[in-house]
Protein backbone atom coordinates (compact mmCIF):
# COMPACT_ATOMS: atom_id res chain seq x y z
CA UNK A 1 7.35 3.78 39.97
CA UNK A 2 8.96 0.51 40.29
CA UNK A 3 8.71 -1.36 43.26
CA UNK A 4 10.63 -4.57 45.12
CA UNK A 5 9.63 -7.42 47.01
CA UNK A 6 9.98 -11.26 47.46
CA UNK A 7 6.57 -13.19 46.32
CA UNK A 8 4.67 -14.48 49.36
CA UNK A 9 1.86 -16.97 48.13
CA UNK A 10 0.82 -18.26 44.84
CA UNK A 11 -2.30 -20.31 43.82
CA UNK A 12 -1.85 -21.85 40.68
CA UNK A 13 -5.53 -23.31 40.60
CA UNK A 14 -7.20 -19.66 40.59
CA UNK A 15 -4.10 -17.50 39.37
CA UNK A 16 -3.93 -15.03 42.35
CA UNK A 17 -1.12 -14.11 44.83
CA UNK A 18 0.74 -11.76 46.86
CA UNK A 19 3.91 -10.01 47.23
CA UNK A 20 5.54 -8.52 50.10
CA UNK A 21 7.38 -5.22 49.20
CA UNK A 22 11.17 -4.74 50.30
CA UNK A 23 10.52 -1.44 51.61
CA UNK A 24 7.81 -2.32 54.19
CA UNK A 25 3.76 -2.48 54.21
CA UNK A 26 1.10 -5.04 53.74
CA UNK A 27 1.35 -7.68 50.77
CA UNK A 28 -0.22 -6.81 47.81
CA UNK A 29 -2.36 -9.06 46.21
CA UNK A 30 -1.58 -9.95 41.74
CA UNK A 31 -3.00 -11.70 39.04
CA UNK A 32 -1.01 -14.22 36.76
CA UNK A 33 -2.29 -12.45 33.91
CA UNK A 34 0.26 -9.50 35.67
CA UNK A 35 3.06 -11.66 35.61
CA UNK A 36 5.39 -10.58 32.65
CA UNK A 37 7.29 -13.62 32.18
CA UNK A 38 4.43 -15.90 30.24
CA UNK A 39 4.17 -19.43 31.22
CA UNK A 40 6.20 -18.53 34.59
CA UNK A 41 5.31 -19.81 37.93
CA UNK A 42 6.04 -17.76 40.52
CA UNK A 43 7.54 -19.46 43.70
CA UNK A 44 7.51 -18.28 47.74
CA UNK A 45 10.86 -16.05 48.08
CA UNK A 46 11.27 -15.21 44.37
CA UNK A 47 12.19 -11.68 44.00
CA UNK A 48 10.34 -9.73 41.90
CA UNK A 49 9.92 -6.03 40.35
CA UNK A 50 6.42 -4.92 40.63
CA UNK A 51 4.14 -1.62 40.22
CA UNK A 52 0.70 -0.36 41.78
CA UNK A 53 -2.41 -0.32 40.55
CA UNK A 54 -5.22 1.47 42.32
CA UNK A 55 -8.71 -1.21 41.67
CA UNK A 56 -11.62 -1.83 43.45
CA UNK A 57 -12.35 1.57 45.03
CA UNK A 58 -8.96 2.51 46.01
CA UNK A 59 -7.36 -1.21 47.06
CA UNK A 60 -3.74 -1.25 45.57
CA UNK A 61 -2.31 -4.33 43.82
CA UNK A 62 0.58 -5.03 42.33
CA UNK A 63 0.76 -5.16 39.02
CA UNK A 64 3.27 -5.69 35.83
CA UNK A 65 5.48 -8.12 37.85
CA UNK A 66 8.95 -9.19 36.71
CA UNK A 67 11.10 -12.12 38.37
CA UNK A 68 14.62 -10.41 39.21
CA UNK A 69 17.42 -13.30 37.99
CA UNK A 70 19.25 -12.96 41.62
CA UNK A 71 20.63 -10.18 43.28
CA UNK A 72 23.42 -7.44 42.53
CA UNK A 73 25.62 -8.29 45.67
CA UNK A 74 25.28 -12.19 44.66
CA UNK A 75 26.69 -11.30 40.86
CA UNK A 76 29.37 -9.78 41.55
CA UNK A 77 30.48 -11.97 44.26
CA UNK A 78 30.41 -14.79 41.55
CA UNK A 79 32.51 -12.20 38.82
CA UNK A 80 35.41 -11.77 41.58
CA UNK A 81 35.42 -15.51 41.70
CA UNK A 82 36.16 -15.94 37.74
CA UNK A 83 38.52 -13.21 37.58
CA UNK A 84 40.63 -15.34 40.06
């Protein structure tokens, strides 16, 4: 199941961060090696599409992470603008 949230913290030195999901709850903690987007680096307030994992006796994390280019509302906002 796909989740949403908006990336809280990112440590480039060991590769490890969290997420906060849209729909409520604690932050889940990541790995860059779950980032999809190779060579990315994440930044606080980025939104992002994520999944669970279940590791370490049951703590979730999120995993498979995917930057979201911007939101629906602000795209079509800018389309009304070119149509004039």
């Amino acid at each position: 199941m796909t989740h949403y949230g908006k990336i809280k913290s990112y440590d480039s030195s060991n590769g490890t961060g969290s997420i906060t999901p849209e729909k409520g709850g604690d932050a889940l903690r990541f790995k860059k090696a779950d980032l999809q987007q190779e060579g990315q680096v994440p930044k606080v307030d980025q939104r992002y599409s994520f999944e669970t994992s279940e590791v370490d006796g049951g703590k979730k994390w999120a995993v498979n992470l995917q930057h979201e280019q911007g939101d629906g509302d602000h795209q079509k906002d800018q389309a009304r603008k070119q149509q004039g």
